[in-house]
N, C-alpha and C. Protein backbone atom coordinates (compact mmCIF):
# COMPACT_ATOMS: atom_id res chain seq x y z
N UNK A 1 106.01 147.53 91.35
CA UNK A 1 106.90 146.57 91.91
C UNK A 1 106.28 145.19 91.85
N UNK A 2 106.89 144.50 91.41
CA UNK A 2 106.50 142.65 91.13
C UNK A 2 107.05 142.42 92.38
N UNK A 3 105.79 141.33 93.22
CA UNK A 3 106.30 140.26 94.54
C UNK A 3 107.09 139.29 94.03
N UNK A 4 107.92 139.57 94.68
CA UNK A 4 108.65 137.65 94.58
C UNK A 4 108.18 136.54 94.88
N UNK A 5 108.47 135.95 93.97
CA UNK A 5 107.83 134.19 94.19
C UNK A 5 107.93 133.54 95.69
N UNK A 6 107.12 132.80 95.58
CA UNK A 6 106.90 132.01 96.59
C UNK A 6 107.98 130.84 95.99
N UNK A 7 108.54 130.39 97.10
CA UNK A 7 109.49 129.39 96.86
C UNK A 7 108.90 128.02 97.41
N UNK A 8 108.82 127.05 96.35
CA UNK A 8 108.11 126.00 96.79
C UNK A 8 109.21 124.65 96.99
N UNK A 9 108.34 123.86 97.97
CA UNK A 9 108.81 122.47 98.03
C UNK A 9 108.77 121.54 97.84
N UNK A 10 109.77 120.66 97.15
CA UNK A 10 109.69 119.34 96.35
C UNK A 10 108.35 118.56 97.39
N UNK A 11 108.03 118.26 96.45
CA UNK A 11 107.25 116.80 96.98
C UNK A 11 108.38 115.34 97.78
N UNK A 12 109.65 115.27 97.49
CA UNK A 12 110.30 114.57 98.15
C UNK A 12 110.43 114.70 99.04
N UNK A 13 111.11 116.49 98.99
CA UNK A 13 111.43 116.48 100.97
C UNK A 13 110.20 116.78 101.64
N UNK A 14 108.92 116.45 101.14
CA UNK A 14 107.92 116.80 102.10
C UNK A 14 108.17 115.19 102.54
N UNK A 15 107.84 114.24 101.33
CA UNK A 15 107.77 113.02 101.84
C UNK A 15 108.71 112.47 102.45
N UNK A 16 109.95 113.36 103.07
CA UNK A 16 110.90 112.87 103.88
C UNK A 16 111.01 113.54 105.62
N UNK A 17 110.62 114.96 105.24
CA UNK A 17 110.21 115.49 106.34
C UNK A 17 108.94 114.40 106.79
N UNK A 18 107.88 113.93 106.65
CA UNK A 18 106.87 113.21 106.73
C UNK A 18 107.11 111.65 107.15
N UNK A 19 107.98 111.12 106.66
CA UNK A 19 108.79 109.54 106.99
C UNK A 19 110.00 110.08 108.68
N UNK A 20 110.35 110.96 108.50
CA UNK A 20 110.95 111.67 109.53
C UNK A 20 110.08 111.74 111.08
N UNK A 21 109.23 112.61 110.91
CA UNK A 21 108.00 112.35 111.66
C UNK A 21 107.27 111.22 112.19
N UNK A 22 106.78 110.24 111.59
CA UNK A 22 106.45 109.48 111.46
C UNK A 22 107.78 108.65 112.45
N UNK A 23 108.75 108.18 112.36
CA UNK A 23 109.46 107.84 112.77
C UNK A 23 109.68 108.68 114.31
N UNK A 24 110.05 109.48 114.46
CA UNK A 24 109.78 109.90 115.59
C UNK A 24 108.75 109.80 116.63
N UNK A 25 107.66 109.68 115.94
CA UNK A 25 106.41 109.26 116.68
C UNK A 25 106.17 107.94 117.22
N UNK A 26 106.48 106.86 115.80
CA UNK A 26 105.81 105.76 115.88
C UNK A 26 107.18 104.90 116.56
N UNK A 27 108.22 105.14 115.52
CA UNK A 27 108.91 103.96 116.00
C UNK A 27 109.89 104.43 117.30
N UNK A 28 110.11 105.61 117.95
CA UNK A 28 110.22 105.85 119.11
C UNK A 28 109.77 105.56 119.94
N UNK A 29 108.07 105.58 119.77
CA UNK A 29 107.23 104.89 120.88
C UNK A 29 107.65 103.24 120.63
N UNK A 30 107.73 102.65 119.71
CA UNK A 30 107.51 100.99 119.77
C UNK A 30 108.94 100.87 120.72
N UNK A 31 110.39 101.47 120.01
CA UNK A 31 111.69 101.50 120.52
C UNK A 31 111.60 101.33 122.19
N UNK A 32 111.07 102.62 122.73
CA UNK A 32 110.90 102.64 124.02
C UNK A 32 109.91 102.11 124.73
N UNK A 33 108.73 101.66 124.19
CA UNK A 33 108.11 100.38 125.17
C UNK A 33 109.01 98.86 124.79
N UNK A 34 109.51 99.03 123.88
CA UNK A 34 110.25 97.28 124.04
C UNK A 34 111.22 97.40 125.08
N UNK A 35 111.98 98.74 124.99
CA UNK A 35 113.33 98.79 126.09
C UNK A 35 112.77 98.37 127.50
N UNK A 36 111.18 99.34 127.47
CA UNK A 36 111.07 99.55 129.23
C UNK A 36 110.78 98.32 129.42
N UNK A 37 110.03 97.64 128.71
CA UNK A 37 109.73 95.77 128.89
C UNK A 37 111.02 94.69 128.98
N UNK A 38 111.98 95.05 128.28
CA UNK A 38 113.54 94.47 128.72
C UNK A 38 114.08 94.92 129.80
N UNK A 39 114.17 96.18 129.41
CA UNK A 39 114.70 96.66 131.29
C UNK A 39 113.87 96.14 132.35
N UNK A 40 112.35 96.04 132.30
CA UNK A 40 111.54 95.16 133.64
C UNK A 40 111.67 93.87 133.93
N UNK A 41 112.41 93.50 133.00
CA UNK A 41 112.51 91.88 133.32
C UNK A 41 113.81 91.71 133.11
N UNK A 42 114.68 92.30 133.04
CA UNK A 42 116.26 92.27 132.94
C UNK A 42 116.96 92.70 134.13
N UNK A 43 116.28 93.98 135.05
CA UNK A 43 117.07 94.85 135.99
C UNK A 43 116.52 93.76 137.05
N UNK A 44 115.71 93.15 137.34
CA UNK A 44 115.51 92.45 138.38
C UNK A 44 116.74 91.07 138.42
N UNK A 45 116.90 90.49 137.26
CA UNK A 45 117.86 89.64 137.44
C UNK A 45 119.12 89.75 137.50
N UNK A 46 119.77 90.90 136.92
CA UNK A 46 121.05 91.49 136.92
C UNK A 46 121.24 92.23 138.18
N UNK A 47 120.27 93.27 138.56
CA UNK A 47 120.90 94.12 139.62
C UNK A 47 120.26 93.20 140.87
N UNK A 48 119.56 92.65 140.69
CA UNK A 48 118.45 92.03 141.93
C UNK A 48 117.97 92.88 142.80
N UNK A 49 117.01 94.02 141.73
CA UNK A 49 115.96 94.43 142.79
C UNK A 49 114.45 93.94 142.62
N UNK A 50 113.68 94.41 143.17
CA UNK A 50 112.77 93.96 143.47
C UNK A 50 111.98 94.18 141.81
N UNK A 51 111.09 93.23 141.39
CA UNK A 51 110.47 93.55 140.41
C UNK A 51 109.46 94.68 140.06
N UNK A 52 109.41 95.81 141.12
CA UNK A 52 108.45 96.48 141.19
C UNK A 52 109.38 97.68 140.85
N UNK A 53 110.74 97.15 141.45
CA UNK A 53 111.57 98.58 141.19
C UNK A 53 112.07 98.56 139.50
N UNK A 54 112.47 97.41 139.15
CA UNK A 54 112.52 97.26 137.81
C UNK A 54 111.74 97.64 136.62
N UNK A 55 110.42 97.65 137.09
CA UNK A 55 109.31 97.99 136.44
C UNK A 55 109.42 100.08 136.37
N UNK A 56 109.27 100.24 137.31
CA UNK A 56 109.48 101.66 137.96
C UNK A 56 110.75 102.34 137.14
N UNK A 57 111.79 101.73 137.01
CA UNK A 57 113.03 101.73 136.50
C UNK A 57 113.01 101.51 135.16
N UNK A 58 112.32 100.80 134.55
CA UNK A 58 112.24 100.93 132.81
C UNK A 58 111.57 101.68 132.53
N UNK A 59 110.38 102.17 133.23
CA UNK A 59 109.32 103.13 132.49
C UNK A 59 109.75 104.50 132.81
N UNK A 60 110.73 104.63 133.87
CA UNK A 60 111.09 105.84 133.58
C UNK A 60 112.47 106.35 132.51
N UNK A 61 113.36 104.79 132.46
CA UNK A 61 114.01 105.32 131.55
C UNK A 61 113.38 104.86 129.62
N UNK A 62 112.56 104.88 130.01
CA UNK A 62 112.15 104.90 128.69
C UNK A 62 111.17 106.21 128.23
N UNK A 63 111.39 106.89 128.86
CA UNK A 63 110.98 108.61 128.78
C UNK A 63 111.88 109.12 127.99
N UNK A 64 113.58 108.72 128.59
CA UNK A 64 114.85 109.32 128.21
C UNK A 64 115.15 109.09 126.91
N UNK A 65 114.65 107.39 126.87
CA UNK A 65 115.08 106.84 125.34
C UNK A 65 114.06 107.37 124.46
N UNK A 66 113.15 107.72 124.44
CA UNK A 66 111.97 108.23 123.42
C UNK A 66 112.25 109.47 123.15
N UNK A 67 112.92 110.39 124.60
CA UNK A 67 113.37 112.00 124.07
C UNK A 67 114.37 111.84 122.72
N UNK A 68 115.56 111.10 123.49
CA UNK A 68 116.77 110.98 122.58
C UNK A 68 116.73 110.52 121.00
N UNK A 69 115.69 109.33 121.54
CA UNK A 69 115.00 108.64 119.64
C UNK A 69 114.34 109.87 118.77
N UNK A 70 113.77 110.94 119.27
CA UNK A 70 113.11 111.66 118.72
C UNK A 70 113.91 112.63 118.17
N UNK A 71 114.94 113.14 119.02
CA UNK A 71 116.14 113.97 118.81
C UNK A 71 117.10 113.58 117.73
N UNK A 72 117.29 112.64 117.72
CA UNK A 72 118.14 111.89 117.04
C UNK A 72 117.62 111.61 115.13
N UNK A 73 116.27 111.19 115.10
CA UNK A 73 115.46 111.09 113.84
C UNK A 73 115.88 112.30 113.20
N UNK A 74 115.75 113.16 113.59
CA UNK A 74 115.80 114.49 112.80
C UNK A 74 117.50 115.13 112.64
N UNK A 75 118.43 114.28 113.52
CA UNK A 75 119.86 115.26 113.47
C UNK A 75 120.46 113.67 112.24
N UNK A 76 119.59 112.88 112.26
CA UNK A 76 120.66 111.82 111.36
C UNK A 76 120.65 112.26 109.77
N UNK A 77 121.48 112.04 109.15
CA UNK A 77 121.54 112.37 107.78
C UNK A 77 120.45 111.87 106.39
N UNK A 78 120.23 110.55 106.67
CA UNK A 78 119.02 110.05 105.56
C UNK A 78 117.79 109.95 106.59
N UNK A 79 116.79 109.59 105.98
CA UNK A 79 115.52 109.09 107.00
C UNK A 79 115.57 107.24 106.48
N UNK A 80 115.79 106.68 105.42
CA UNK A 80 116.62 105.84 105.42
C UNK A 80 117.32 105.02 106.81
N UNK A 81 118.28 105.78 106.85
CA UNK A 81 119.18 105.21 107.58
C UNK A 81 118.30 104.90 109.19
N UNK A 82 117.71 106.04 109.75
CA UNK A 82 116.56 106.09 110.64
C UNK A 82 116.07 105.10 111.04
N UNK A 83 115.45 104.94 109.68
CA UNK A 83 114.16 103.51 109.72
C UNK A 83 115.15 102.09 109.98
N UNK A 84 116.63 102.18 108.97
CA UNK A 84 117.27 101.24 108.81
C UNK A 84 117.32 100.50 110.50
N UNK A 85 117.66 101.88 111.45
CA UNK A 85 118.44 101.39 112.56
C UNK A 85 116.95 101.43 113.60
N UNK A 86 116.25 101.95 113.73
CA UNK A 86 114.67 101.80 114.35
C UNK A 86 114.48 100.42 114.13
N UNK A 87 114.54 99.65 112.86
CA UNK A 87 114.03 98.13 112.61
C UNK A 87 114.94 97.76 113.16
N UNK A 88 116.23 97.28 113.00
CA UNK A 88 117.13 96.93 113.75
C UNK A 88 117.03 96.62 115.33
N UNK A 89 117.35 97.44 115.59
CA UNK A 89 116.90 97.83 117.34
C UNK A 89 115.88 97.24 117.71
N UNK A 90 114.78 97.43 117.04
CA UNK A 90 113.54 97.06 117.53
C UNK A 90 113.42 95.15 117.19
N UNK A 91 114.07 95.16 116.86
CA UNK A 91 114.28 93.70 116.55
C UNK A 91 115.18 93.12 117.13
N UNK A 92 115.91 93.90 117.43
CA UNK A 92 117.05 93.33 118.38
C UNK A 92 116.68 93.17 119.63
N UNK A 93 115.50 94.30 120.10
CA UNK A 93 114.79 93.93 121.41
C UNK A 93 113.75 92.80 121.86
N UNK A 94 112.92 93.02 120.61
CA UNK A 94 112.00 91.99 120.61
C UNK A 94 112.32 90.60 120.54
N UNK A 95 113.48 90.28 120.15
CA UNK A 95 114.41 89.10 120.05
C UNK A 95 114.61 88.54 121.91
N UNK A 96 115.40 89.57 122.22
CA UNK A 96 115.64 89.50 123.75
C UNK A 96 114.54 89.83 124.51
N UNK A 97 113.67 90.25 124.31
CA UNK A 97 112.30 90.12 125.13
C UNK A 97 111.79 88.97 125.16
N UNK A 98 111.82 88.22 123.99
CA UNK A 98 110.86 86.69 123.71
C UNK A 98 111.87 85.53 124.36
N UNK A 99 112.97 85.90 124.64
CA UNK A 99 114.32 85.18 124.99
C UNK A 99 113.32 85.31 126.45
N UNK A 100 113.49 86.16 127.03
CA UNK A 100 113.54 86.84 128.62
C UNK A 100 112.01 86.34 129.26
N UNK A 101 110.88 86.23 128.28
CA UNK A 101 109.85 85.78 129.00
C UNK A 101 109.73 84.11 128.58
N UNK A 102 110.32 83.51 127.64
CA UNK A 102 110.50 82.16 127.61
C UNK A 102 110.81 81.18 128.20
């Protein structure tokens, strides 16, 4: 009896599974420390609480946003598109962060 082959994998989708990853890791973490830094200096002026609660209040929802970013990398269709909207975002925050401490 002959074993059956081993079925191998492109070198692309490794390097996409791998850009995938990567994205989940890195730009989830950058995503969700820019949020919790907008939300700390945003929830105090909008809701008017105390800046300590604001602080308290971004870092925990930026637990939620890092689950969901991570969740999300892997259910979207390109890794492409991923990165497309990670830069985006993350630029869209950092924009309004430099606004917010100015």
């Amino acid at each position: 009896m002959r074993a059956k082959p081993i079925p191998t994998v492109s070198p692309s989708y490794r390097w996409m599974i791998a850009s995938r990853v990567l994205a989940a890791s890195v730009g989830a973490y950058v995503l969700s420390a820019l949020s919790a830094s907008v939300l700390a200096l945003l929830l105090p002026l909008i809701a008017g609480v105390s800046r300590a609660e604001g602080v308290l209040t971004g870092t925990l929802l930026s637990f939620v946003i890092y689950t969901c970013i991570a969740l999300w990398v892997f259910c979207c269709r390109s890794a492409m598109r991923v990165w497309m909207w990670l830069i985006a975002w993350s630029a869209g925050l950092a924009l309004l962060l430099y606004f917010l401490q100015g």
